[in-house]
PDB file of N, CA and C in Angstrom:
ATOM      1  N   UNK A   1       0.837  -1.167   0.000  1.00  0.00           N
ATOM      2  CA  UNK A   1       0.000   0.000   0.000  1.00  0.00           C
ATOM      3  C   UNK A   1       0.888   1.238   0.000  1.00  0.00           C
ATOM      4  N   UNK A   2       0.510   1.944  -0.750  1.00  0.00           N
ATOM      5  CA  UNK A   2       1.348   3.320  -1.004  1.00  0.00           C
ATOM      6  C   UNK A   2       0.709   4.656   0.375  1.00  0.00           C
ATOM      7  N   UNK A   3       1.781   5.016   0.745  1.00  0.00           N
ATOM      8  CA  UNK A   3       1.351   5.850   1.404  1.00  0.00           C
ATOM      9  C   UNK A   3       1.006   7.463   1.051  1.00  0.00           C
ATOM     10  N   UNK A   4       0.229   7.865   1.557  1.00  0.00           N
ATOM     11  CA  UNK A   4       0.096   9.503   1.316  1.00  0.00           C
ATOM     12  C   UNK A   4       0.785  10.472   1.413  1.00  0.00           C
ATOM     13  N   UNK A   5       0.675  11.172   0.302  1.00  0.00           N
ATOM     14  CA  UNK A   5       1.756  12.381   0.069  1.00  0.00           C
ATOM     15  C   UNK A   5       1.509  13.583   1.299  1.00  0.00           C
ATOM     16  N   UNK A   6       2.423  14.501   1.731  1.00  0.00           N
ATOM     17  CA  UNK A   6       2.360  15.441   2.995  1.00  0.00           C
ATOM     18  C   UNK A   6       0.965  16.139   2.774  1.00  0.00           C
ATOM     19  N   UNK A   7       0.213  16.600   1.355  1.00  0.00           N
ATOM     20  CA  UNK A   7      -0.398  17.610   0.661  1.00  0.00           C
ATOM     21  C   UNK A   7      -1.655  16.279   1.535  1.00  0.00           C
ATOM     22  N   UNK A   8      -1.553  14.855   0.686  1.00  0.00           N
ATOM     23  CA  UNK A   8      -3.138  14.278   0.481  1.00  0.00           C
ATOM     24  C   UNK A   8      -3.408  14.118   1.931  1.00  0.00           C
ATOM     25  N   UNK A   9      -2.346  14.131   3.003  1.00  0.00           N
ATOM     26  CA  UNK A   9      -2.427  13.669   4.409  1.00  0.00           C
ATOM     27  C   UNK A   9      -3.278  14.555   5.043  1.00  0.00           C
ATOM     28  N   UNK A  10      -2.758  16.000   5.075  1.00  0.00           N
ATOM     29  CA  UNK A  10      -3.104  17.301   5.752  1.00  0.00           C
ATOM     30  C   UNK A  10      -4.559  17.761   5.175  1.00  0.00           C
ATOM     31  N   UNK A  11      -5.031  16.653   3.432  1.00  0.00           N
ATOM     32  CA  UNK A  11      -6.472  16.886   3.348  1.00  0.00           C
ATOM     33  C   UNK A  11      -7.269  15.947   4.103  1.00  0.00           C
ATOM     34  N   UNK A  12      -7.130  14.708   4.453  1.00  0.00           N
ATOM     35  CA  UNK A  12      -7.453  14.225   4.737  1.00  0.00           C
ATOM     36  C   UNK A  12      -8.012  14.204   6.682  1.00  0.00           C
ATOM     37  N   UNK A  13      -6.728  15.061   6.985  1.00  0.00           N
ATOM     38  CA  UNK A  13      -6.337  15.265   8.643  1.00  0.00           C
ATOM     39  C   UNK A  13      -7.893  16.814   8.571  1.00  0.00           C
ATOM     40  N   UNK A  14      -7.850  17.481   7.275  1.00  0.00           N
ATOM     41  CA  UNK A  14      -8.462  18.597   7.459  1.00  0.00           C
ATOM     42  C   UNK A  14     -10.203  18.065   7.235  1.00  0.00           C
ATOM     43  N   UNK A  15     -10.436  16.841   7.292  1.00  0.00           N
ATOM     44  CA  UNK A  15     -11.976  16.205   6.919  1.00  0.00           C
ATOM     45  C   UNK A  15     -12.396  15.667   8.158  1.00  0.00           C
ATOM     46  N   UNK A  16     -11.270  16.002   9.658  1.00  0.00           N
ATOM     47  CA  UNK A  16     -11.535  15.997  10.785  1.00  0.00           C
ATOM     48  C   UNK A  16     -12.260  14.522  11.260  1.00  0.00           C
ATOM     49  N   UNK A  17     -11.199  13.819  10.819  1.00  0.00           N
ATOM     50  CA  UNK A  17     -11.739  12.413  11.221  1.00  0.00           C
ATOM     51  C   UNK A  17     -10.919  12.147  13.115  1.00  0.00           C
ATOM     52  N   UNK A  18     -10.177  12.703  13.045  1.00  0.00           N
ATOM     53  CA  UNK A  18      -9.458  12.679  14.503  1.00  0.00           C
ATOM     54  C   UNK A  18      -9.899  13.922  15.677  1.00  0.00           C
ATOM     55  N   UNK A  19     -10.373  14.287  16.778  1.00  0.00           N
ATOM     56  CA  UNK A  19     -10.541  14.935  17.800  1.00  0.00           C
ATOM     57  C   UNK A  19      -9.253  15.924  17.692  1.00  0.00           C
ATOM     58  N   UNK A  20      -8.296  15.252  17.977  1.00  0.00           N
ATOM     59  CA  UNK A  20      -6.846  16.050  17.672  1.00  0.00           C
ATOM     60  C   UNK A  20      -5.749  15.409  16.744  1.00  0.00           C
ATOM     61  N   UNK A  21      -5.121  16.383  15.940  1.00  0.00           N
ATOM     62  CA  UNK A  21      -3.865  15.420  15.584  1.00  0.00           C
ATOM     63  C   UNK A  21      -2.844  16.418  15.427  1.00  0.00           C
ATOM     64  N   UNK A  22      -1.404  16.337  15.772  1.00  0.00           N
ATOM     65  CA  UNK A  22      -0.678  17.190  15.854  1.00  0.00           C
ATOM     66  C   UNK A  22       0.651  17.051  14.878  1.00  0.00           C
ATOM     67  N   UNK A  23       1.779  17.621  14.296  1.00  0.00           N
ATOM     68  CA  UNK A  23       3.009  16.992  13.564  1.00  0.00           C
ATOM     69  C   UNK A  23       3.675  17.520  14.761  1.00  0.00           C
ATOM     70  N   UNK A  24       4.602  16.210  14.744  1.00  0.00           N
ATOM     71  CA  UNK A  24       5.768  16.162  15.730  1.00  0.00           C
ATOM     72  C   UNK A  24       6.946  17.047  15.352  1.00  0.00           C
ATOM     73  N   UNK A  25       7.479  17.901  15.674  1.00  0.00           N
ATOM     74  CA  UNK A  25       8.814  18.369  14.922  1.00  0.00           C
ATOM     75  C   UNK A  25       9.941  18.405  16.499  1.00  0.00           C
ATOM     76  N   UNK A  26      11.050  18.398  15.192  1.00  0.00           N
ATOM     77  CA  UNK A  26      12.445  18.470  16.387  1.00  0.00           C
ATOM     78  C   UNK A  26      12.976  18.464  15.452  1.00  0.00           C
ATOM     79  N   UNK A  27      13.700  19.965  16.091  1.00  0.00           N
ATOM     80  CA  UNK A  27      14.680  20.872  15.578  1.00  0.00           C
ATOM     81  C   UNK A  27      14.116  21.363  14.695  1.00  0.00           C
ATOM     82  N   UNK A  28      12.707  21.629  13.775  1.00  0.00           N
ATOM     83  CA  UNK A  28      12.722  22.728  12.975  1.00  0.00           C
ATOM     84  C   UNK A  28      12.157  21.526  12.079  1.00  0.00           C
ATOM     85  N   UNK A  29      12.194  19.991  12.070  1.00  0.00           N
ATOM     86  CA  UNK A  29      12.230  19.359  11.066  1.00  0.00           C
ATOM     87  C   UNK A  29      10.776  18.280  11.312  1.00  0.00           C
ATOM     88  N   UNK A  30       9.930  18.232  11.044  1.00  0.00           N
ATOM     89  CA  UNK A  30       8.633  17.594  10.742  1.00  0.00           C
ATOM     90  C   UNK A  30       9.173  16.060  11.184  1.00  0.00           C
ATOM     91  N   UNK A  31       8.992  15.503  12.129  1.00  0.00           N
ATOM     92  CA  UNK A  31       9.718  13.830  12.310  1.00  0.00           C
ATOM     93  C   UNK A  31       8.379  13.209  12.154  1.00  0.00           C
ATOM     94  N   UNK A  32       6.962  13.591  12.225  1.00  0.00           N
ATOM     95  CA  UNK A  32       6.242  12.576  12.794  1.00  0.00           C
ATOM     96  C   UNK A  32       4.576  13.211  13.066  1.00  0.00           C
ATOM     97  N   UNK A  33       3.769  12.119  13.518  1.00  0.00           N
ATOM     98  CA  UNK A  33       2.438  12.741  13.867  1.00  0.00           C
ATOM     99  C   UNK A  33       1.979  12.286  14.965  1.00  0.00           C
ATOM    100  N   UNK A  34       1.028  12.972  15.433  1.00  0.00           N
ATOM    101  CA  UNK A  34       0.247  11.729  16.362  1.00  0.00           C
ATOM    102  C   UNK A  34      -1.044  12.357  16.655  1.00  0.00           C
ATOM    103  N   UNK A  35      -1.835  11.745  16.427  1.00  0.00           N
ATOM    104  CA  UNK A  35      -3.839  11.298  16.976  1.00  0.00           C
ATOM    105  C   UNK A  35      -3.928  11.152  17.659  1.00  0.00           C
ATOM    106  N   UNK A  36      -4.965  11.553  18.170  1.00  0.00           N
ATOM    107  CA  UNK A  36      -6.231  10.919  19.108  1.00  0.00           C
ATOM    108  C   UNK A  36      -8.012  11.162  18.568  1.00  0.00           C
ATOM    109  N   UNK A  37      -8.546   9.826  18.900  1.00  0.00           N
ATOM    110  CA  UNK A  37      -9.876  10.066  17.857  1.00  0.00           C
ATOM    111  C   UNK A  37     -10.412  10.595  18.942  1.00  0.00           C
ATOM    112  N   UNK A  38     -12.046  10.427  18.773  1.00  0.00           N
ATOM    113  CA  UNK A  38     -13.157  10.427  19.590  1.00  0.00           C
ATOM    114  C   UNK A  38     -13.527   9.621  20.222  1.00  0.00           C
ATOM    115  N   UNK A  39     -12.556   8.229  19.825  1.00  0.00           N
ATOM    116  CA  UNK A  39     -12.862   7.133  20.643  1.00  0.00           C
ATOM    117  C   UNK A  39     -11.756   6.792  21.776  1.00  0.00           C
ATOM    118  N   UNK A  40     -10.924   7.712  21.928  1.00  0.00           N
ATOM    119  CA  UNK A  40      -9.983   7.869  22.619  1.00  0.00           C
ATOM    120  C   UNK A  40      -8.603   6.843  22.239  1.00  0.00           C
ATOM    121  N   UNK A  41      -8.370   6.739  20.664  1.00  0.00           N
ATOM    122  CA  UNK A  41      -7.540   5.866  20.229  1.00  0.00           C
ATOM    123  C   UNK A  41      -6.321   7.155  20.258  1.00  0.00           C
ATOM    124  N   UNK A  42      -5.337   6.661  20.291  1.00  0.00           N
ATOM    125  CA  UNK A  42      -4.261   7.282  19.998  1.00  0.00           C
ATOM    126  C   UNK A  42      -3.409   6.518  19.358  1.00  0.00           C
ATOM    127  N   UNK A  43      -2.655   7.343  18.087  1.00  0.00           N
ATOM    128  CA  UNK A  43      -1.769   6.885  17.244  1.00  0.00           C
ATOM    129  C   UNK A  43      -0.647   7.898  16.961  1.00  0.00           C
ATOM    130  N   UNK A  44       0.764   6.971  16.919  1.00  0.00           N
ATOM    131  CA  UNK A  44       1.891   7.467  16.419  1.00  0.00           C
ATOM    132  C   UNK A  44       2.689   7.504  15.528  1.00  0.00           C
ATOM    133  N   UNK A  45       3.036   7.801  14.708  1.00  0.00           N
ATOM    134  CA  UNK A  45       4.023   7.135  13.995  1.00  0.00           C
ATOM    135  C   UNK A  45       4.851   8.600  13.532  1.00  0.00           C
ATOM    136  N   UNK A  46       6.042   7.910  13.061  1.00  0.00           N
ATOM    137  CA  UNK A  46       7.540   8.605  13.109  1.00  0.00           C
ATOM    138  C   UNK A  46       8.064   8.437  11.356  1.00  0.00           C
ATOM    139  N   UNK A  47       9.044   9.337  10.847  1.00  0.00           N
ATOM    140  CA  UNK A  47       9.688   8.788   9.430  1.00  0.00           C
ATOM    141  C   UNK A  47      10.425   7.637  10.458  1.00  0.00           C
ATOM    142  N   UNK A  48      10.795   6.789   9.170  1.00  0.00           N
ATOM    143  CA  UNK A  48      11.619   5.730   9.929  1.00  0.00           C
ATOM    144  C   UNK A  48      13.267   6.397  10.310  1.00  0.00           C
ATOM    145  N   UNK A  49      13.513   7.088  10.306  1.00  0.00           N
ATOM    146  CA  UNK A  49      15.180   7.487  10.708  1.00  0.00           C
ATOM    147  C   UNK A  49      15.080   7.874  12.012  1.00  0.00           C
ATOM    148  N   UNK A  50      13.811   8.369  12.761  1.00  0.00           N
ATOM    149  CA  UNK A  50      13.217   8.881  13.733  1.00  0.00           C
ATOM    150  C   UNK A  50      13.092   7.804  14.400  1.00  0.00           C
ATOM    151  N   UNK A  51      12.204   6.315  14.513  1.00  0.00           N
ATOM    152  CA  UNK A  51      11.619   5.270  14.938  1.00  0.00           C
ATOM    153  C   UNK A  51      12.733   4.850  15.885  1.00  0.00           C
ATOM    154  N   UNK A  52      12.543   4.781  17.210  1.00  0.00           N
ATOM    155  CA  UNK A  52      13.286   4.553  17.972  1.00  0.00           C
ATOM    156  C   UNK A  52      14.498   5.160  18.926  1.00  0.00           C
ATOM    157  N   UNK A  53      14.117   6.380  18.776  1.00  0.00           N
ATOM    158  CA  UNK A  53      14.783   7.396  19.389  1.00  0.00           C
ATOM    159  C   UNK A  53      14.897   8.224  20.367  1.00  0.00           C
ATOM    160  N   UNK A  54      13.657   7.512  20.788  1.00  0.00           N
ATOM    161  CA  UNK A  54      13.330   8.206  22.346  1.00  0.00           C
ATOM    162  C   UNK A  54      12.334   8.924  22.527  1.00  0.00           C
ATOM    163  N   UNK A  55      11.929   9.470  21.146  1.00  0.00           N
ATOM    164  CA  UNK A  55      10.697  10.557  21.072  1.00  0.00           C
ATOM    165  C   UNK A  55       9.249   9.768  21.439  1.00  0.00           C
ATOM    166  N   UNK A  56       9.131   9.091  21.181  1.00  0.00           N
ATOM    167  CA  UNK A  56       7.676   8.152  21.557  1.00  0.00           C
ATOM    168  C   UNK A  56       7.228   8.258  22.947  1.00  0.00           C
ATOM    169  N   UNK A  57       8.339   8.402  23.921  1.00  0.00           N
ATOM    170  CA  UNK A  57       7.837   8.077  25.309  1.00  0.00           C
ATOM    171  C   UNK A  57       7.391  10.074  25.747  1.00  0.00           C
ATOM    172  N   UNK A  58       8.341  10.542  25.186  1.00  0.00           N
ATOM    173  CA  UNK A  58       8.096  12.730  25.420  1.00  0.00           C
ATOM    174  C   UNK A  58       6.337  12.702  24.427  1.00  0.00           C
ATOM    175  N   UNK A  59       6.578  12.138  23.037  1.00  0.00           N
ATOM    176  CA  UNK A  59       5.101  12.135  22.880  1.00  0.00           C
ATOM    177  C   UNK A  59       3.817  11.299  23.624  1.00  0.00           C
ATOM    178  N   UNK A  60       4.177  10.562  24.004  1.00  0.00           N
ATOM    179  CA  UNK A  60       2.904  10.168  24.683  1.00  0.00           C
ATOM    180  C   UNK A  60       2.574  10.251  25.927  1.00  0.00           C
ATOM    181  N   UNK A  61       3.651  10.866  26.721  1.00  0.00           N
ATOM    182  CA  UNK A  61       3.514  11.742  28.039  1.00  0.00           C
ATOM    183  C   UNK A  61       2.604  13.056  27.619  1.00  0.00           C
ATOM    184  N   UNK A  62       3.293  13.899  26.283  1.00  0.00           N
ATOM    185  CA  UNK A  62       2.440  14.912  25.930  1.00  0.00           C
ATOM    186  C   UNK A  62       1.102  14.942  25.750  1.00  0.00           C
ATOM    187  N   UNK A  63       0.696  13.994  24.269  1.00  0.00           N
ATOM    188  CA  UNK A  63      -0.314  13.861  24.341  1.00  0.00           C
ATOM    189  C   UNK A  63      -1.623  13.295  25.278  1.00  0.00           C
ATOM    190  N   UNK A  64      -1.424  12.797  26.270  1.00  0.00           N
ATOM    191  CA  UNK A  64      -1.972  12.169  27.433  1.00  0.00           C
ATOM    192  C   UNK A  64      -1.731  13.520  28.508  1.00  0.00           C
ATOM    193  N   UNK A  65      -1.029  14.284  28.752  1.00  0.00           N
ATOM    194  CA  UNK A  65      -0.967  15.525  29.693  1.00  0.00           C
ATOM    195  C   UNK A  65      -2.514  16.694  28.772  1.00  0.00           C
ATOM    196  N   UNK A  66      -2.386  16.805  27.410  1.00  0.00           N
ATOM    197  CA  UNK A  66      -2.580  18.097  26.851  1.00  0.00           C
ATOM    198  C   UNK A  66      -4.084  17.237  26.993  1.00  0.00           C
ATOM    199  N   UNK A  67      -4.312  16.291  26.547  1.00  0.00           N
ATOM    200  CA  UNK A  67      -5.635  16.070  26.259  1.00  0.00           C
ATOM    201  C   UNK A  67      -6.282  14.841  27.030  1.00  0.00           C
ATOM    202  N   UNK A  68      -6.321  15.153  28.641  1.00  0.00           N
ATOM    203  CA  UNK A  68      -7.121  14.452  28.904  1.00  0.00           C
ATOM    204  C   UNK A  68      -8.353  13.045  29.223  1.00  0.00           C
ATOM    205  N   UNK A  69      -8.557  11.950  29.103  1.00  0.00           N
ATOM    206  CA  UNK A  69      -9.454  11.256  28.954  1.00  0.00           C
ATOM    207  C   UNK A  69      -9.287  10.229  29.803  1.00  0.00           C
ATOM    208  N   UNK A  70     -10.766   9.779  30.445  1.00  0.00           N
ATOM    209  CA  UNK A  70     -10.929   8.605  31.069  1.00  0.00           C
ATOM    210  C   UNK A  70      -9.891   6.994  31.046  1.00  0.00           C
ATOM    211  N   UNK A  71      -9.674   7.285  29.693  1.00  0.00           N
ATOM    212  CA  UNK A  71      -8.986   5.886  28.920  1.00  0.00           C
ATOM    213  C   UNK A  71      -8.216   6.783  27.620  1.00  0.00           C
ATOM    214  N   UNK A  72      -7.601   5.678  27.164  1.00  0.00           N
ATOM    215  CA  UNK A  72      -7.126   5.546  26.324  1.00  0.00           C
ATOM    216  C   UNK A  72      -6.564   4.492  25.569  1.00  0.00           C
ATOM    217  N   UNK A  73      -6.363   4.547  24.184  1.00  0.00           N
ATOM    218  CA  UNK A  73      -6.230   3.113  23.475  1.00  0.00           C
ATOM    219  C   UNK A  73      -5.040   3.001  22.521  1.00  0.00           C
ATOM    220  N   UNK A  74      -4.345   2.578  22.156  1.00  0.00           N
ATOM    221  CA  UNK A  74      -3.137   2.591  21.662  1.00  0.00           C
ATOM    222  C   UNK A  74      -2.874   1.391  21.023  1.00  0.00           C
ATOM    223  N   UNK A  75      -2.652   1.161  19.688  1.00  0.00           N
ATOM    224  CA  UNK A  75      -2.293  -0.135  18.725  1.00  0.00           C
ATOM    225  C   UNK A  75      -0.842  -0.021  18.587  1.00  0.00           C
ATOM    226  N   UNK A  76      -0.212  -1.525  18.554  1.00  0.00           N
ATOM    227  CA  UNK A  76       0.769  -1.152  18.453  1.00  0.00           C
ATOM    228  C   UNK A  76       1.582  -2.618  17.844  1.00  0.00           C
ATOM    229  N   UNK A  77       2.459  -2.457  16.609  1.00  0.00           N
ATOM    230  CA  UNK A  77       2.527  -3.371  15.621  1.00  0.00           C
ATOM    231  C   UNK A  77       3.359  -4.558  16.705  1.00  0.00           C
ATOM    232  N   UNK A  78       2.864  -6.369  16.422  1.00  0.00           N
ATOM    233  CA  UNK A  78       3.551  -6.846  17.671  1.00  0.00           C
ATOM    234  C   UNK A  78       4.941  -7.153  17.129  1.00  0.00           C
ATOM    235  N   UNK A  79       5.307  -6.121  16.477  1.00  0.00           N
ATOM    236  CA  UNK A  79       6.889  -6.149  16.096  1.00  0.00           C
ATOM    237  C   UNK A  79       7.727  -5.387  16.889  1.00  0.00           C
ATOM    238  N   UNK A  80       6.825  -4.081  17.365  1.00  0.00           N
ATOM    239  CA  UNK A  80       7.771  -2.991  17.644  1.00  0.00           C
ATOM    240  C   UNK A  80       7.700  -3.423  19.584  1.00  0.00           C
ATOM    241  N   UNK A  81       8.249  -4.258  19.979  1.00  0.00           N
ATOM    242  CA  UNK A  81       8.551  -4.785  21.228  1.00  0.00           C
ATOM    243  C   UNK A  81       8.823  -3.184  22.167  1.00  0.00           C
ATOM    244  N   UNK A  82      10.055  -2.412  21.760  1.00  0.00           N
ATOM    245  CA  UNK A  82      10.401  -1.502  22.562  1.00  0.00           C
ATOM    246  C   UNK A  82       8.358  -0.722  23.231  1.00  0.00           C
ATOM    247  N   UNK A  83       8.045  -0.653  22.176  1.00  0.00           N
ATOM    248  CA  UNK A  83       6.929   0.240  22.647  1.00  0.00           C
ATOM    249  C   UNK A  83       5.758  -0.377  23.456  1.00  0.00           C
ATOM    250  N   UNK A  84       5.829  -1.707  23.147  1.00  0.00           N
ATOM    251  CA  UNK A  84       4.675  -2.632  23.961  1.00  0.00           C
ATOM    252  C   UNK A  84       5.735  -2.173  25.719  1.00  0.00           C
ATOM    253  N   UNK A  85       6.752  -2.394  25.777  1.00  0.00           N
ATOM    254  CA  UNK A  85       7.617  -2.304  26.889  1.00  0.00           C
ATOM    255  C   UNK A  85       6.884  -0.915  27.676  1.00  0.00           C
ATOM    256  N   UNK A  86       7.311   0.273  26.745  1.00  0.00           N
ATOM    257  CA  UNK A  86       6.545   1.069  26.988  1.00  0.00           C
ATOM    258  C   UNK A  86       5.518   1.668  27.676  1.00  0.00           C
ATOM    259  N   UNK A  87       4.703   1.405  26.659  1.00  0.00           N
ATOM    260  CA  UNK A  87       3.045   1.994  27.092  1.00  0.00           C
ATOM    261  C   UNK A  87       3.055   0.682  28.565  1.00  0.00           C
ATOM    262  N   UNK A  88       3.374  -0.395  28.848  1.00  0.00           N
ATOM    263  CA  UNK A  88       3.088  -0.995  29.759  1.00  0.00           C
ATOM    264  C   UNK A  88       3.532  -0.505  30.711  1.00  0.00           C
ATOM    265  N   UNK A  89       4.748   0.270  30.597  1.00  0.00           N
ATOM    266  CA  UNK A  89       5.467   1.330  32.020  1.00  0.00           C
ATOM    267  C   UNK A  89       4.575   2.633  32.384  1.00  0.00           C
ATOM    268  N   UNK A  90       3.925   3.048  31.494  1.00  0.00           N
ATOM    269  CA  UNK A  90       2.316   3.936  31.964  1.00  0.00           C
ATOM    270  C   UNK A  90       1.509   3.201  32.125  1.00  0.00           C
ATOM    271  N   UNK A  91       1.169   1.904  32.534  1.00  0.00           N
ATOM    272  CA  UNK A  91      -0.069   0.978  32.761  1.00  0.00           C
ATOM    273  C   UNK A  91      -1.055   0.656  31.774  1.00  0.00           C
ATOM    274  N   UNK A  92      -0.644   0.675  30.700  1.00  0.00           N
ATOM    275  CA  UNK A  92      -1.193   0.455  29.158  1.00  0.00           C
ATOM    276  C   UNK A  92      -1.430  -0.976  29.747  1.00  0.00           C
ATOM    277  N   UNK A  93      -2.845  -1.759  29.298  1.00  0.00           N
ATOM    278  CA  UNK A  93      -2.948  -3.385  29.287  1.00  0.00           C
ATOM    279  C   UNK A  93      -3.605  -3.772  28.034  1.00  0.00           C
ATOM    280  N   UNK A  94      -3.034  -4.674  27.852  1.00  0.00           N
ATOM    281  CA  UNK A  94      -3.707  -5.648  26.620  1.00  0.00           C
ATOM    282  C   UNK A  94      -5.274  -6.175  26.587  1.00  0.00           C
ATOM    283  N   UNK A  95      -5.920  -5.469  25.551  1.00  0.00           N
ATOM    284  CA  UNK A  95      -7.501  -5.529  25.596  1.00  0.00           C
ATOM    285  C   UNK A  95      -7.704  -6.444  24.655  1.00  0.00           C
ATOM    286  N   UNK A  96      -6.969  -6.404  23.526  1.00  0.00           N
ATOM    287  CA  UNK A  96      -7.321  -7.056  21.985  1.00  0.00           C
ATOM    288  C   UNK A  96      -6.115  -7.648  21.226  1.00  0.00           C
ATOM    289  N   UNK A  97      -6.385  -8.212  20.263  1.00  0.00           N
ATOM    290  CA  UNK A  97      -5.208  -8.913  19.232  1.00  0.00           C
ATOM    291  C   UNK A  97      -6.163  -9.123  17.949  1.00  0.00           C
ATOM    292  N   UNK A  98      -5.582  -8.700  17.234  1.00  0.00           N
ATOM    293  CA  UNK A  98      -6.512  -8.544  15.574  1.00  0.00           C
ATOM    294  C   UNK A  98      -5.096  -8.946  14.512  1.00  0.00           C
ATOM    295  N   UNK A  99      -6.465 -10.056  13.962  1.00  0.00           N
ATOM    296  CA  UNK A  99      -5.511 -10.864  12.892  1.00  0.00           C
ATOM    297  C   UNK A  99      -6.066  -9.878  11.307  1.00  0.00           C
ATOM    298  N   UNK A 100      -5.304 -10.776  10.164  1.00  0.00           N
ATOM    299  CA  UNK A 100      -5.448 -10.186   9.118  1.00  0.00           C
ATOM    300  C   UNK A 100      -5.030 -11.571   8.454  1.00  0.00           C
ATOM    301  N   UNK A 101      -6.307 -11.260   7.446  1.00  0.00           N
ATOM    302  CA  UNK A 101      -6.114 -12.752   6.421  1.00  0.00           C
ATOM    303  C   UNK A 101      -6.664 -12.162   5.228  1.00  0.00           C
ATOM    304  N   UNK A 102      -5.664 -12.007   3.951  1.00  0.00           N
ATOM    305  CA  UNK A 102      -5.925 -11.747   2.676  1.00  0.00           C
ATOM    306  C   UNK A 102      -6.566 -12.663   1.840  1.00  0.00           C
ATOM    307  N   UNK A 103      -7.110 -12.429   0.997  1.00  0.00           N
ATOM    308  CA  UNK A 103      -7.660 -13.725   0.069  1.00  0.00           C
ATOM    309  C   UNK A 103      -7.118 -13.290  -1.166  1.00  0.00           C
ATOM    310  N   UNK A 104      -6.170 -12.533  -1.222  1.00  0.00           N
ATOM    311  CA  UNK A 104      -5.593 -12.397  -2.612  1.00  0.00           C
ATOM    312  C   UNK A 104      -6.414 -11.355  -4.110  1.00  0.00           C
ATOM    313  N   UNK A 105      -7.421 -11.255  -3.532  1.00  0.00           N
ATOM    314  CA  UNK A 105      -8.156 -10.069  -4.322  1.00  0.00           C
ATOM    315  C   UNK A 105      -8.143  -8.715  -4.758  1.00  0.00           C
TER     316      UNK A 105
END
């Protein structure tokens, strides 16, 4: 799957499907984004030169300080181990596991 260009993203971010969503920058330089819906999901993601650098744990202290909520929900690929580590050191717990099965179509 091809991903979206900076232009189709920021139309898409502007059709207000998220409560909040913010771009991450450091130093002047756009690294990244992060969500939160209405359903209190929150999402991150980084360019990959960024991924793993420490910024994940300053963003999700942030976003969880600025905005509030009962709960919160957080997906998180079961590759990227460091971050399951993570969110479990703020008391993040495991609610769900969602498979994916193509049929080739």
């Amino acid at each position: 799957m091809k991903m979206p260009n900076y232009n189709q993203h920021v139309k898409f971010v502007r059709s207000k499907p998220y409560a909040f969503w913010h771009i991450i920058i450091e130093n002047g330089e756009r690294v990244g984004s992060v969500y939160l819906t209405d359903l209190d999901e929150v999402g991150i993601s980084f360019v990959k030169r960024k991924k793993g650098k420490g910024l994940e744990e300053q963003v999700l202290k942030l976003i969880m300080k600025r905005h509030p909520r009962k709960r919160f929900f957080i997906n998180i690929s079961p590759k990227n181990k460091k971050f399951e580590i993570l969110v479990k050191k703020y008391g993040f717990k495991m609610v769900q596991k969602t498979y994916e099965f193509e049929t080739g179509f």
